[in-house]
Protein backbone atom coordinates (compact mmCIF):
# COMPACT_ATOMS: atom_id res chain seq x y z
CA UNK A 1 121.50 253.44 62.07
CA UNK A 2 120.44 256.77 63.03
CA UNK A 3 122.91 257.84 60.41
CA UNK A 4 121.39 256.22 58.15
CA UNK A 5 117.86 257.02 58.64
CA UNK A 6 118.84 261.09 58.88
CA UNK A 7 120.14 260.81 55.23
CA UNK A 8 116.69 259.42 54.02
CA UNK A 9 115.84 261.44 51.15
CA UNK A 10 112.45 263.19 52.23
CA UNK A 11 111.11 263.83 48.31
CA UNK A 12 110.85 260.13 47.31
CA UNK A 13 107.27 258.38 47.58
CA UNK A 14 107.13 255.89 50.18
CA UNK A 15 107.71 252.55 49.42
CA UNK A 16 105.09 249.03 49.58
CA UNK A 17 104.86 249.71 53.51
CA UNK A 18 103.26 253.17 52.29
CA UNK A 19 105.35 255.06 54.95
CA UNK A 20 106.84 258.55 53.82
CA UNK A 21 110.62 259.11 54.34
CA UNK A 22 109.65 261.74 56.49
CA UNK A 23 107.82 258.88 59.47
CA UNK A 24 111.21 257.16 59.51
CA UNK A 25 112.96 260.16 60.11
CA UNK A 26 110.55 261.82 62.59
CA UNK A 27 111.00 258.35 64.81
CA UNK A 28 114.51 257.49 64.49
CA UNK A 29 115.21 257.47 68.22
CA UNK A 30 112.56 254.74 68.48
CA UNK A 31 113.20 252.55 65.57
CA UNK A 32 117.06 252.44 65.23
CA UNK A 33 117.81 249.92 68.31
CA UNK A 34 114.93 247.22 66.74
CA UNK A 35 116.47 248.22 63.01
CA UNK A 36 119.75 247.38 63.84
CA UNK A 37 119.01 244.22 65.74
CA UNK A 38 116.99 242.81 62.56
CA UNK A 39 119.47 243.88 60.06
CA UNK A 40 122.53 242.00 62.52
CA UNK A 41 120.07 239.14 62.64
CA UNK A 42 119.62 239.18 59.20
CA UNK A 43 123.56 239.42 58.73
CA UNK A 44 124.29 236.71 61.13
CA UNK A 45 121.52 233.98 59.75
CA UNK A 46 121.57 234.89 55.99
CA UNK A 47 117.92 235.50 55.90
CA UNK A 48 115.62 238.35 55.34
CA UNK A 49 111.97 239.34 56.64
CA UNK A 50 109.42 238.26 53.77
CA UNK A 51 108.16 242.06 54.26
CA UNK A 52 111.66 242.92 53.09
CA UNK A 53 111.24 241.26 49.36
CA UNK A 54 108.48 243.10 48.44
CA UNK A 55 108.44 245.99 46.04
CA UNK A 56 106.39 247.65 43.83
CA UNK A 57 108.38 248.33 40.36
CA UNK A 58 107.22 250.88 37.94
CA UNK A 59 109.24 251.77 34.37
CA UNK A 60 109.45 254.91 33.93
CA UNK A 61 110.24 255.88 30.11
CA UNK A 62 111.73 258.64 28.20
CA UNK A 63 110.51 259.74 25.39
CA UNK A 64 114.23 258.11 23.14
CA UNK A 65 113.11 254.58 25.30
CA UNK A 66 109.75 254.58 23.92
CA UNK A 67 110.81 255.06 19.95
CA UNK A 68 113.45 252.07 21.00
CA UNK A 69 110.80 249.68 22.31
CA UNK A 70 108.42 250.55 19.69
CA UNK A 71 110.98 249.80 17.04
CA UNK A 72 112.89 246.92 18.16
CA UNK A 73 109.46 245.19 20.10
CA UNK A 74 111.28 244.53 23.30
């Protein structure tokens, strides 16, 4: 887990918890024991924290996109 949270990418905007890349990383000793114990949990019952579904989605076009959904209505 540690792995994991050392290859975070530190220029992406944080996510619906609102919590840069840069947190996780700074606290990785303290949060990789309870991380991997929800994520095994999560393996073992098939289930996911609510917390987990959410996301905020945003399109981002290019400029050929834009003439394509202009044109074709989608």
């Amino acid at each position: 887990m540690k792995q994991k949270l050392d290859k975070l990418k530190t220029d992406k905007s944080p996510g619906v918890d609102e919590n840069p890349p840069n947190d996780a990383k700074r606290v990785k000793e303290e949060i990789a024991q309870p991380l991997s114990e929800i994520f095994q949990a999560s393996l073992e019952t098939g289930k996911v924290p609510d917390d987990w579904r959410s996301a905020n989605i945003t399109s981002l076009f290019k400029k050929v996109a834009r003439v394509i959904v202009k044109t074709t209505g989608l």
